[in-house]
C-alpha atoms as a PDB file:
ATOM      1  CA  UNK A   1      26.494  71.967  73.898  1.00  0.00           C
ATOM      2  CA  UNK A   2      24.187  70.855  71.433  1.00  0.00           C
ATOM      3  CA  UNK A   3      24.980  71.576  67.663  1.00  0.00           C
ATOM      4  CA  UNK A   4      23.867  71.640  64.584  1.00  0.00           C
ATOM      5  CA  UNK A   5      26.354  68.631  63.381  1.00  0.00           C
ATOM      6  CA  UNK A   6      24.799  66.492  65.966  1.00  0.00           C
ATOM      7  CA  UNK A   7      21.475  67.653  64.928  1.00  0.00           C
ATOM      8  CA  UNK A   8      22.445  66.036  61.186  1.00  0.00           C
ATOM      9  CA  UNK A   9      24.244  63.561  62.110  1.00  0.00           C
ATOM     10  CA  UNK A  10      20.770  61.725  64.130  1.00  0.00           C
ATOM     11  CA  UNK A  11      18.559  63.361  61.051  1.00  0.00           C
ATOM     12  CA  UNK A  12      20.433  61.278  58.464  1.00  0.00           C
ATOM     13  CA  UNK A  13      21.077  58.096  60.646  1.00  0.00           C
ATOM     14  CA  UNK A  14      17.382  57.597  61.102  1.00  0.00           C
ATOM     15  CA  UNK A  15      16.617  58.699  57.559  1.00  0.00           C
ATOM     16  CA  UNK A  16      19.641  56.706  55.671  1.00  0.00           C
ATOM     17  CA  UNK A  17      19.208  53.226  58.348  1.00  0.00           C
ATOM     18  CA  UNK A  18      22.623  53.322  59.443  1.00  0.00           C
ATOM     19  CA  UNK A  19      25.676  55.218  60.903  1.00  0.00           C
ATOM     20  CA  UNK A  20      27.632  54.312  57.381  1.00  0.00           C
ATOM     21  CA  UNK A  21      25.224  55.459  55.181  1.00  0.00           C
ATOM     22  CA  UNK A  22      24.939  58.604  56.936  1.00  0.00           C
ATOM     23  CA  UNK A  23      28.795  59.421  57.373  1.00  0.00           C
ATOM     24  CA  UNK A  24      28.542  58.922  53.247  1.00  0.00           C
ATOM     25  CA  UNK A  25      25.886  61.455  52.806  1.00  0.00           C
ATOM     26  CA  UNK A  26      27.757  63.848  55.693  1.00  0.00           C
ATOM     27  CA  UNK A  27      31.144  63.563  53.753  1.00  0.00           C
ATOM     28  CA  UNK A  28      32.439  62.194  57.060  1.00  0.00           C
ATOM     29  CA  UNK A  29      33.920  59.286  58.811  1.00  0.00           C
ATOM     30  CA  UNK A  30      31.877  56.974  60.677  1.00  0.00           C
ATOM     31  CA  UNK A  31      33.979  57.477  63.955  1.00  0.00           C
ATOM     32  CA  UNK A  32      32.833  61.146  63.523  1.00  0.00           C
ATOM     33  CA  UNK A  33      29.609  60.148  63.187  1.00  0.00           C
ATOM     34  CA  UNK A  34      29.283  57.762  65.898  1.00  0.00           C
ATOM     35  CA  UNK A  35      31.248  60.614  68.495  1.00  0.00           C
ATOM     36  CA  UNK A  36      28.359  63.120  67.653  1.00  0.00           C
ATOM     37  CA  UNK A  37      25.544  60.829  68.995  1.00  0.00           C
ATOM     38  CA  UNK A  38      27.638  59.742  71.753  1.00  0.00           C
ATOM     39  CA  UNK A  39      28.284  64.017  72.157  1.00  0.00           C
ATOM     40  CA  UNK A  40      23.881  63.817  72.332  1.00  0.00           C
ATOM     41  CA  UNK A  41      23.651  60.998  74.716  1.00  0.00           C
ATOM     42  CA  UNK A  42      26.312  62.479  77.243  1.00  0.00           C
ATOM     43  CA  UNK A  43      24.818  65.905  76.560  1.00  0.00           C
ATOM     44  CA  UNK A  44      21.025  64.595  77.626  1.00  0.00           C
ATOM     45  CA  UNK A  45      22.505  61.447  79.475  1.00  0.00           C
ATOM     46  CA  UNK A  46      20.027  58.884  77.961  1.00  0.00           C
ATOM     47  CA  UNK A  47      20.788  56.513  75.172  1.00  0.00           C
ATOM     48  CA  UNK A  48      19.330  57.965  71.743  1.00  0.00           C
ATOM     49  CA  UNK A  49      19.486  54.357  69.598  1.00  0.00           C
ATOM     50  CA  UNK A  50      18.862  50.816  71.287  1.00  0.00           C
ATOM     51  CA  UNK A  51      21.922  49.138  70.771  1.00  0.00           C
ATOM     52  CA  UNK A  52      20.780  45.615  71.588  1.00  0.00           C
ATOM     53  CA  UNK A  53      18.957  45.372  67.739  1.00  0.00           C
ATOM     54  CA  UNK A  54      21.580  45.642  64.618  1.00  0.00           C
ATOM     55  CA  UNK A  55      19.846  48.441  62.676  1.00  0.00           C
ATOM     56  CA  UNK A  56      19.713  52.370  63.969  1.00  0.00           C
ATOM     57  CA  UNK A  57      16.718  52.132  66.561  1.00  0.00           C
ATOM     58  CA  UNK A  58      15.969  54.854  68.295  1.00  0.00           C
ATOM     59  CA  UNK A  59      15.119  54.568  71.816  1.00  0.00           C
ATOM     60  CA  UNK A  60      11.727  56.394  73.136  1.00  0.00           C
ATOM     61  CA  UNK A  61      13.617  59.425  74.244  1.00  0.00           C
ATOM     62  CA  UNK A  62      15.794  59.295  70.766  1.00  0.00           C
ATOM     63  CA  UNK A  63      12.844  59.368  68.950  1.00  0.00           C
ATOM     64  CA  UNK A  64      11.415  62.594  70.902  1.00  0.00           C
ATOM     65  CA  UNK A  65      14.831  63.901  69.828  1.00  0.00           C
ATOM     66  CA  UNK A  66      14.710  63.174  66.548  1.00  0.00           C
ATOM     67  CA  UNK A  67      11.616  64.701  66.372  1.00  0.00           C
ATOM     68  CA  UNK A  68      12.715  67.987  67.410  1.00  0.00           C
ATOM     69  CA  UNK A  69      16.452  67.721  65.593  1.00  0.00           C
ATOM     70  CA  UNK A  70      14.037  67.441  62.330  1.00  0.00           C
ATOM     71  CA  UNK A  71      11.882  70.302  63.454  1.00  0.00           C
ATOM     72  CA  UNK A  72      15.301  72.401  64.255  1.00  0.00           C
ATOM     73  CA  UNK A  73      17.062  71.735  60.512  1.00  0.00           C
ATOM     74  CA  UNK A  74      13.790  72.456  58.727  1.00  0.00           C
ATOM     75  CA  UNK A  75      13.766  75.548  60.828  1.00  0.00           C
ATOM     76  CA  UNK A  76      17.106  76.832  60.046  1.00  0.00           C
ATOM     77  CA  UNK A  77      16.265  75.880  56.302  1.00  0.00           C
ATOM     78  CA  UNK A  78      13.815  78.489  56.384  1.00  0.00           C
ATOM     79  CA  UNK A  79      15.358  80.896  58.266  1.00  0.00           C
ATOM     80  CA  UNK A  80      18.730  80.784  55.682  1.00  0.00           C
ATOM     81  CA  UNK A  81      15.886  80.459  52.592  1.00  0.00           C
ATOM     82  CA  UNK A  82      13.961  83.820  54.327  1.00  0.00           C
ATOM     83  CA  UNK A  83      16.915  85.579  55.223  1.00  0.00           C
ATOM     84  CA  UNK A  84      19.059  85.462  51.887  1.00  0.00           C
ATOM     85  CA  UNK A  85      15.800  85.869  49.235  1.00  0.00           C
ATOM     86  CA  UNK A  86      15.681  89.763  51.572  1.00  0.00           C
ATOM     87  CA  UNK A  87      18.103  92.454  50.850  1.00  0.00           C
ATOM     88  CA  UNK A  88      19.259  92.117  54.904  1.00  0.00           C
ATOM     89  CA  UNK A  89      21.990  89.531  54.943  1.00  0.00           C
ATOM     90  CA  UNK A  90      25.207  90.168  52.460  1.00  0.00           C
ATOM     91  CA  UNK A  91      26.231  86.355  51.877  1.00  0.00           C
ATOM     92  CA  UNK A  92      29.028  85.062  49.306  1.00  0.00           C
ATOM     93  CA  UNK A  93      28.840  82.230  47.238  1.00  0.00           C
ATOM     94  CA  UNK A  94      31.497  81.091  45.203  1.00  0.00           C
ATOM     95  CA  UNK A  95      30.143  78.388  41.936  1.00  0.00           C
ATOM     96  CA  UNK A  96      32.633  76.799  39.647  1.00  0.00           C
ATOM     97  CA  UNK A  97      31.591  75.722  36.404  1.00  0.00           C
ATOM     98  CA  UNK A  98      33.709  73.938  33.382  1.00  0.00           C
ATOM     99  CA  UNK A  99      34.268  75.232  29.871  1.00  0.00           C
ATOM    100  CA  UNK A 100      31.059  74.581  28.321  1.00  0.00           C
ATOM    101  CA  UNK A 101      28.617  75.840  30.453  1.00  0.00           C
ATOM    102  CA  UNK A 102      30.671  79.146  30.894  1.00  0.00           C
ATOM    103  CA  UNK A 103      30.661  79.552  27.170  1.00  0.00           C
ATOM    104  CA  UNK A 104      26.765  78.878  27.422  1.00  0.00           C
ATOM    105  CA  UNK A 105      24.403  79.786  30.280  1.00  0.00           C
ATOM    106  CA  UNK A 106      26.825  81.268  33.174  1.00  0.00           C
ATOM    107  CA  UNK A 107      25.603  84.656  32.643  1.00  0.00           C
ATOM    108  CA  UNK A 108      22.390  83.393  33.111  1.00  0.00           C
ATOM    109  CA  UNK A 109      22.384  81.779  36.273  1.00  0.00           C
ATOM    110  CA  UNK A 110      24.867  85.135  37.741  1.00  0.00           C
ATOM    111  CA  UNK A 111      21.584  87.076  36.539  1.00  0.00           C
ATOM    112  CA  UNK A 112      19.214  84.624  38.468  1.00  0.00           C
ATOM    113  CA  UNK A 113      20.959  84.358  41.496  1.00  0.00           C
ATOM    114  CA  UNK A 114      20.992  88.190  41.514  1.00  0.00           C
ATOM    115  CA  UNK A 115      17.674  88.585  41.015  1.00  0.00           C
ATOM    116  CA  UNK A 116      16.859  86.278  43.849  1.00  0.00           C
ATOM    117  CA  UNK A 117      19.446  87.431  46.013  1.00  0.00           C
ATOM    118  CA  UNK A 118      20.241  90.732  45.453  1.00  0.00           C
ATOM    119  CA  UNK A 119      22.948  91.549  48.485  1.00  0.00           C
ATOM    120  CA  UNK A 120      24.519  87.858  47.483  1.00  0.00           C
ATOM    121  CA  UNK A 121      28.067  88.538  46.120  1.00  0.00           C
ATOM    122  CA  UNK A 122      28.917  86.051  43.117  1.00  0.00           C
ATOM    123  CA  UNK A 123      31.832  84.314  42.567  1.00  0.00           C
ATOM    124  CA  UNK A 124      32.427  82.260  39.855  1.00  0.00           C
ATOM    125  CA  UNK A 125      35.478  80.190  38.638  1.00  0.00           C
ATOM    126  CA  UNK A 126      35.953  78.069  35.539  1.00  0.00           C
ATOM    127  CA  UNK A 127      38.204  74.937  36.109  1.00  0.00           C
ATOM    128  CA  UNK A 128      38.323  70.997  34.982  1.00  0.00           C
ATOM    129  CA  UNK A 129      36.004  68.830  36.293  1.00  0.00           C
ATOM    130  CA  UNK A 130      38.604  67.235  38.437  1.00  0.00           C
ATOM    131  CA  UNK A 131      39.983  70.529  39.591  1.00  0.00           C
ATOM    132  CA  UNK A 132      36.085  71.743  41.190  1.00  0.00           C
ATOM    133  CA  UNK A 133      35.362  68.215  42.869  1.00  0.00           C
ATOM    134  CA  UNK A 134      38.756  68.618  44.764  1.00  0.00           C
ATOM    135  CA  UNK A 135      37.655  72.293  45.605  1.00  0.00           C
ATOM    136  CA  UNK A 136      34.011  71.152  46.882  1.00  0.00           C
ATOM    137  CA  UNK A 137      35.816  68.177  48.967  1.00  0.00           C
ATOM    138  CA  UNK A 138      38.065  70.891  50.293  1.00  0.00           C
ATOM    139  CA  UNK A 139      35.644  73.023  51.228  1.00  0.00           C
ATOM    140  CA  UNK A 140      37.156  75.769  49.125  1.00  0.00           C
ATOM    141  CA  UNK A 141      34.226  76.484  46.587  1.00  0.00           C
ATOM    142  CA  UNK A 142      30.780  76.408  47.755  1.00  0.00           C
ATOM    143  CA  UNK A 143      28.438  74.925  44.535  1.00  0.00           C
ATOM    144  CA  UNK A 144      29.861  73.063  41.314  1.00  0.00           C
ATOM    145  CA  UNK A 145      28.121  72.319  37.988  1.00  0.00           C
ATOM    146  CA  UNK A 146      30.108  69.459  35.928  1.00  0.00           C
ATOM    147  CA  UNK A 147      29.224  66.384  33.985  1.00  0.00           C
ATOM    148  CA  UNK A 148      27.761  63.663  36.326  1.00  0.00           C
ATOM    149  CA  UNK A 149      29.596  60.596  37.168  1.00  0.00           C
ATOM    150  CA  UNK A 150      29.758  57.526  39.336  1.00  0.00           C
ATOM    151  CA  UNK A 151      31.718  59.896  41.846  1.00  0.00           C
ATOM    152  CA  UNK A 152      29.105  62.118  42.613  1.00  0.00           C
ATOM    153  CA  UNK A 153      27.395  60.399  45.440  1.00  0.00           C
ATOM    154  CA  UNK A 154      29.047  61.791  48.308  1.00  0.00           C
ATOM    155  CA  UNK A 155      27.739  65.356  47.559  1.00  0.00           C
ATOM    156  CA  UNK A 156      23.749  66.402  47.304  1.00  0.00           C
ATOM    157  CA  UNK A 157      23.207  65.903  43.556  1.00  0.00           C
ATOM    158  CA  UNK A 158      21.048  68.392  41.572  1.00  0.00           C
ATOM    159  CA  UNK A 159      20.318  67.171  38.007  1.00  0.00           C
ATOM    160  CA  UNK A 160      20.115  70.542  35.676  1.00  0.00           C
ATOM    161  CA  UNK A 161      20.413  69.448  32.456  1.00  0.00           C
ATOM    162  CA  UNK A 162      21.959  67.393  29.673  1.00  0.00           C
ATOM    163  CA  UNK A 163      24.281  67.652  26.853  1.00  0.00           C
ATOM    164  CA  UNK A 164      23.898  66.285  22.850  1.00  0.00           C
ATOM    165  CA  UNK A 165      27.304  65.740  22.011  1.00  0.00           C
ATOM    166  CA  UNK A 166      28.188  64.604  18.082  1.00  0.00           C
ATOM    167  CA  UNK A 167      30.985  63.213  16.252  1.00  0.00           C
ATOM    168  CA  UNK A 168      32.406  66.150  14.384  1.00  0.00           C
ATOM    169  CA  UNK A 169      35.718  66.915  11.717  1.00  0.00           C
ATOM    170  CA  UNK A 170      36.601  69.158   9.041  1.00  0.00           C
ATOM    171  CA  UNK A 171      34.238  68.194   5.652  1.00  0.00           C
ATOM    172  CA  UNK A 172      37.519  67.128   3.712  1.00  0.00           C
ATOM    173  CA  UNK A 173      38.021  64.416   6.323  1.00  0.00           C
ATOM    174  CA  UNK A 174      34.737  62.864   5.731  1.00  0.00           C
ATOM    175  CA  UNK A 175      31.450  63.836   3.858  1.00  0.00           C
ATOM    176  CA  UNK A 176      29.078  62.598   6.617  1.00  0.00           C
ATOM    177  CA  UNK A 177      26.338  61.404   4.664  1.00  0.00           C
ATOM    178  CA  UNK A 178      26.525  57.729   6.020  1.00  0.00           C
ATOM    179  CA  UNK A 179      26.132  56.481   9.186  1.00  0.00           C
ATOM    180  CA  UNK A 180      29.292  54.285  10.310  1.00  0.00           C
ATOM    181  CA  UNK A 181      29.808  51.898  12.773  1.00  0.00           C
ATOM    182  CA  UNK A 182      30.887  52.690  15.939  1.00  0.00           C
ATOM    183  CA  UNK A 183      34.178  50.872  16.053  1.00  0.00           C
ATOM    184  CA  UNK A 184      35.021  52.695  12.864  1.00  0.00           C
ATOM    185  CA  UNK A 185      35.478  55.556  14.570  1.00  0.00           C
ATOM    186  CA  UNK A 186      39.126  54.654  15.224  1.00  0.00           C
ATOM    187  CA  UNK A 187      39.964  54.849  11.059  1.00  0.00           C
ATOM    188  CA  UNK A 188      39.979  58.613  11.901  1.00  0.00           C
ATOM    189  CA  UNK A 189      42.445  60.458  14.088  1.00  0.00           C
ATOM    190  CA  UNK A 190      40.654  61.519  17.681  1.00  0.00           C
ATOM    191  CA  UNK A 191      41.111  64.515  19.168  1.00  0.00           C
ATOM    192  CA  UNK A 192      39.729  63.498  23.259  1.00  0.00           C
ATOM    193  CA  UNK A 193      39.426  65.383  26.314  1.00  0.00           C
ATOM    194  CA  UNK A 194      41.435  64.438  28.625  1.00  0.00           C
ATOM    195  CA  UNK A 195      40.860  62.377  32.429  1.00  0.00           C
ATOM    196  CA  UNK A 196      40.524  65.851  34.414  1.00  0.00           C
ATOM    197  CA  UNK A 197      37.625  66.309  31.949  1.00  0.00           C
ATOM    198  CA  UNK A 198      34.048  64.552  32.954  1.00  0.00           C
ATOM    199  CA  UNK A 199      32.833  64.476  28.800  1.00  0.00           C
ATOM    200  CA  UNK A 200      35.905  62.800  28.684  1.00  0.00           C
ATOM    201  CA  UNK A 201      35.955  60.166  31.415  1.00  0.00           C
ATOM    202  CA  UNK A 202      32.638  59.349  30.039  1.00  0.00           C
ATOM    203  CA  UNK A 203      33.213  59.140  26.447  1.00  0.00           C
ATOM    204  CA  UNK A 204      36.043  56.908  27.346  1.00  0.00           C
ATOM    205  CA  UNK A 205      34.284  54.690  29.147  1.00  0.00           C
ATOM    206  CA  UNK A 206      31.910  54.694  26.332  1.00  0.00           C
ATOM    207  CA  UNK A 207      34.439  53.552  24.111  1.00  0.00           C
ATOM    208  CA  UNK A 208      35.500  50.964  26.208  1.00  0.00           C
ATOM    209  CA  UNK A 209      32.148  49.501  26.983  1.00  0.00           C
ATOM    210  CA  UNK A 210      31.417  49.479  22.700  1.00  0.00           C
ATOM    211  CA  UNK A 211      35.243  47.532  22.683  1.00  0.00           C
ATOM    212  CA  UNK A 212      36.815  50.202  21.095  1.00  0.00           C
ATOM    213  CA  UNK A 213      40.090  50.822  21.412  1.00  0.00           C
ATOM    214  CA  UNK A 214      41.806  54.043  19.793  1.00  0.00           C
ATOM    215  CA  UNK A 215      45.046  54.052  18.644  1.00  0.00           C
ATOM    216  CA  UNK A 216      45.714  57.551  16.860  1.00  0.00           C
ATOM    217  CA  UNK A 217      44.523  60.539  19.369  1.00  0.00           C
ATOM    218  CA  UNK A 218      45.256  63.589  20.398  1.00  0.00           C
ATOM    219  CA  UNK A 219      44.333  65.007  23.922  1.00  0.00           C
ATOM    220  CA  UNK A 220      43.347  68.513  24.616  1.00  0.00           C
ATOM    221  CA  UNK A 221      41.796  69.851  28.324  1.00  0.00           C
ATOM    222  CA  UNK A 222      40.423  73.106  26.717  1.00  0.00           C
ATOM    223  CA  UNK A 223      37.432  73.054  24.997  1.00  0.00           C
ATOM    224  CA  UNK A 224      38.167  76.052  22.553  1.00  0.00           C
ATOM    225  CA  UNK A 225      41.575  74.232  22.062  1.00  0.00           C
ATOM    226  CA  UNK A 226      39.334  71.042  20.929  1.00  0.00           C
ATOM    227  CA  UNK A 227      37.419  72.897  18.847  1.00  0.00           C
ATOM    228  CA  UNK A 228      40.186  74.469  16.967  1.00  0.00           C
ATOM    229  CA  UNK A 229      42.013  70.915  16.612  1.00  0.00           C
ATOM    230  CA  UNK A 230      38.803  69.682  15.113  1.00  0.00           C
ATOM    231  CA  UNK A 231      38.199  72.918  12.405  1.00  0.00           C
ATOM    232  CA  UNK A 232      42.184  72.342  11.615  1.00  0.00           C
ATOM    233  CA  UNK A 233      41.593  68.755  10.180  1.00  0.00           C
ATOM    234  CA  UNK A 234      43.649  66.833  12.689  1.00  0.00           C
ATOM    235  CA  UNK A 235      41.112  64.289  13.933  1.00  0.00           C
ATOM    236  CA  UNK A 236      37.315  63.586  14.869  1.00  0.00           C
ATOM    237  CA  UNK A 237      36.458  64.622  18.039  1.00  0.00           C
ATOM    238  CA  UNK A 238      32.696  64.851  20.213  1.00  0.00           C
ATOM    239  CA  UNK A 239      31.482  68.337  20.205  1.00  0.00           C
ATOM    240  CA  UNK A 240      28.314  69.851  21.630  1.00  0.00           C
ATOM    241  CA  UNK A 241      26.052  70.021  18.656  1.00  0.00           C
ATOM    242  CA  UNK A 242      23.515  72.323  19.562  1.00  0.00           C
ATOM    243  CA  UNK A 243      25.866  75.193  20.831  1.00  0.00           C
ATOM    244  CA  UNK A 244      28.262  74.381  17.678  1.00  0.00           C
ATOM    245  CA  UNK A 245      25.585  74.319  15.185  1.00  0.00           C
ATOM    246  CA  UNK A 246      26.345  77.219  13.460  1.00  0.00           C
ATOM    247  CA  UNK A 247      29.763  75.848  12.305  1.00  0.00           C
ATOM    248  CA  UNK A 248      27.837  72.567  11.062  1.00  0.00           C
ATOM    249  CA  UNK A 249      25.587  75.537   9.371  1.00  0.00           C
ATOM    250  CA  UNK A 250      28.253  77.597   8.130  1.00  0.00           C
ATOM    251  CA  UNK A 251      30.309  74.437   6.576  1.00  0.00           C
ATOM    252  CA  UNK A 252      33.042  74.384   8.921  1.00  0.00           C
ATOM    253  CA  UNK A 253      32.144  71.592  10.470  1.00  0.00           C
ATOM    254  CA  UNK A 254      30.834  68.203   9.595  1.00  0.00           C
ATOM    255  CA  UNK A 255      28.908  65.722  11.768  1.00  0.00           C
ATOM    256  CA  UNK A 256      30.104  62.372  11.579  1.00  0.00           C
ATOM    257  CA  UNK A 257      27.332  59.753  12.360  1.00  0.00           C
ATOM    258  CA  UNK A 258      27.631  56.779  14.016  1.00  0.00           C
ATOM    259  CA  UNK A 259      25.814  53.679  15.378  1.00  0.00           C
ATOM    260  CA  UNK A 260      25.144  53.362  18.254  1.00  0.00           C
ATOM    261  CA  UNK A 261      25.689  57.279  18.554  1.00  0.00           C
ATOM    262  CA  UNK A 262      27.373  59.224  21.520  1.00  0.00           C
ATOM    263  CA  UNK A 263      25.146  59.129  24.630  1.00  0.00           C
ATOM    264  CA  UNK A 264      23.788  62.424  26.088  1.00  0.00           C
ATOM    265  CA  UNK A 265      25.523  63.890  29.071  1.00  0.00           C
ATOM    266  CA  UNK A 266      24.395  64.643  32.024  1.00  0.00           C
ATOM    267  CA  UNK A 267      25.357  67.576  34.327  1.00  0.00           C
ATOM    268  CA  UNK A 268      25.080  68.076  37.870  1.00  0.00           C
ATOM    269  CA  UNK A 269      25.319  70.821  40.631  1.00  0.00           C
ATOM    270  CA  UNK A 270      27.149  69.598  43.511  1.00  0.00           C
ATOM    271  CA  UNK A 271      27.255  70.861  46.901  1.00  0.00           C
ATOM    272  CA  UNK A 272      28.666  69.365  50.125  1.00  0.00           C
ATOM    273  CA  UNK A 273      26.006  67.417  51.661  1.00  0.00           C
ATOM    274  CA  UNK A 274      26.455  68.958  55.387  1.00  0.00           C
ATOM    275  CA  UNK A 275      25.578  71.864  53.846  1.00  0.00           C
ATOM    276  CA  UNK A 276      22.238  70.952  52.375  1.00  0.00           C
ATOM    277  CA  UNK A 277      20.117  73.478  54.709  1.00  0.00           C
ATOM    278  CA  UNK A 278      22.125  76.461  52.521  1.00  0.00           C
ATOM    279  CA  UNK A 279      22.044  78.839  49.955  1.00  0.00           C
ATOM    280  CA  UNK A 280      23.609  76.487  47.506  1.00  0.00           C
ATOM    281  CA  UNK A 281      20.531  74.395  47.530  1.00  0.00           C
ATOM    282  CA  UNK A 282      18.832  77.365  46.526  1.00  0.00           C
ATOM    283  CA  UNK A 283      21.135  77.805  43.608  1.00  0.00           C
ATOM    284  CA  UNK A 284      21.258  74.609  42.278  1.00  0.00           C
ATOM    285  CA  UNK A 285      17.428  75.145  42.267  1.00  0.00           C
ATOM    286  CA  UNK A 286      18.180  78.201  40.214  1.00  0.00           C
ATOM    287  CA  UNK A 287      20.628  76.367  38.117  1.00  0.00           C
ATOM    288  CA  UNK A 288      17.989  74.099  37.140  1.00  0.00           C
ATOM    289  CA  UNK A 289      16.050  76.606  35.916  1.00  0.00           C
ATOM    290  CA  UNK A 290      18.367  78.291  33.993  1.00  0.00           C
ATOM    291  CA  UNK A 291      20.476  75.478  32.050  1.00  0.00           C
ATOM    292  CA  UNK A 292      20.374  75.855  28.335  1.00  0.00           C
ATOM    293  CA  UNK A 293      23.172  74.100  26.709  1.00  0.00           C
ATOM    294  CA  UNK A 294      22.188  75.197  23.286  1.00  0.00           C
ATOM    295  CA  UNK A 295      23.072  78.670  23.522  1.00  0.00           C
ATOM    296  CA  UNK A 296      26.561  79.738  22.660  1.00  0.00           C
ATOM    297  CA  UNK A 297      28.035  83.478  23.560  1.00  0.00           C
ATOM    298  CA  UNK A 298      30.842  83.396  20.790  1.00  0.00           C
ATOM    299  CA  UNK A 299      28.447  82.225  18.185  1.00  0.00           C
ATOM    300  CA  UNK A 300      28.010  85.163  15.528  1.00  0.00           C
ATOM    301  CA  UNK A 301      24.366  86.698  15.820  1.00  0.00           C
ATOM    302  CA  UNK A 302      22.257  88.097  12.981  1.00  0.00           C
ATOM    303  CA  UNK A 303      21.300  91.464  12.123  1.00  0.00           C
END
């Protein structure tokens, strides 16, 4: 019976080159892979890729197949697109999201996705960065937005915004009038997030790339924990300074300048990649949209 697996499966082979690249971009083996097409060729007995050449040729009859596989996917696509933008289909989708973006935009990408999708029911989670890439490879959480890294590449990657993270402490641990020196840095105390934190695993490799090497630190896996550390005088850590700005304003906090200075990072949505033809496309679209890192729902508002 033909499926839609099968269907994917030939889609990305042609598209990627190659039965590896495509079990990458399926989040599956290439065995799996490779059964699937053998599943089509048994299913239609003709062979759908020449296998006297090295490289993923289709054959004349793959190539009609291919043709309608791609016209199939783009169809279902639309379908899922048409279906869930209507108030006819009650889907769920579940989105995790770290700390920061929770304490920043989530409400307004719940309020998008409602708009768009009014019978849609939300659910949202807030968890490490660690802790929602082991829930998207499970299968357990549908859509995650968390700090990009190196690690991504096995899920369909939506860029959606970035972060401008500073060197911050209390004032009475340093003025911050001068700009210092990266390797400086480790005079201070540092407060860090910790490896289940991607601002962390990036801001440590950071370090290590400069050659510096802390000494004195702290570790904390909550953000508001971090924060707190940092107001307390035990240490320097990187903060978001646009969402923290008003405790720069207020004299709380002090930015601590350094050269070269803390490189911008970059979040992601995630999704699994067999699932591209899916709402969660659609709300990493959304999520695009909607990212505003600056905002901050605890900061104090005028009157």
């Amino acid at each position: 019976m033909l499926t839609f697996k099968q269907m994917e499966a030939l889609y990305w082979i042609v598209q990627l080159g190659s039965f590896e690249q495509a079990a990458s971009k399926l989040n599956a083996s290439q065995s799996a892979i490779s059964k699937r097409i053998q599943e089509l060729e048994t299913s239609f007995d003709f062979q759908v890729f020449d296998r006297r050449h090295r490289t993923a040729r289709l054959t004349e009859k793959g190539s009609e197949l291919f043709d309608y596989a791609k016209e199939l996917l783009e169809r279902r696509d639309a379908i899922i697109d048409r279906v869930s933008s209507k108030e006819v289909l009650v889907r769920r989708i579940r989105v995790g999201v770290t700390e920061l973006t929770a304490l920043t935009w989530l409400p307004r990408l719940i309020a998008a996705i409602r708009e768009s999708y009014p019978k849609v029911l939300v659910e949202a989670e807030v968890e490490s960065t660690a802790e929602l890439r082991e829930r998207l490879t499970a299968d357990t959480i549908d859509l995650v937005i968390v700090p990009q890294s190196v690690f991504t590449e096995r899920f369909t990657v939506t860029k959606v915004g970035a972060v401008e993270n500073a060197w911050m402490c209390a004032p009475a641990l340093h003025p911050g009038r001068s700009v210092i020196p990266l390797e400086d840095i480790i005079e201070f105390p540092l407060i860090f997030q910790g490896n289940v934190s991607g601002t962390g695993q990036v801001y440590t490799q950071f370090l290590s790339e400069n050659s510096v090497n802390p000494t004195r630190f702290l570790v904390s896996n909550n953000l508001i924990a971090q924060v707190g550390l940092t107001v307390s005088g035990l240490g320097v850590s990187y903060l978001p300074a646009h969402c923290l700005g008003y405790l720069v304003d207020a004299g709380v906090l002090q930015i601590l300048r350094t050269r070269p200075a803390l490189p911008p990072v970059q979040y992601v949505a995630l999704y699994r990649s067999e699932h591209q033809f899916s709402l969660s496309s659609q709300v990493a679209r959304l999520a695009k949209e909607v990212c505003d890192f600056k905002a901050n729902l605890l900061a104090p508002t005028l009157t």
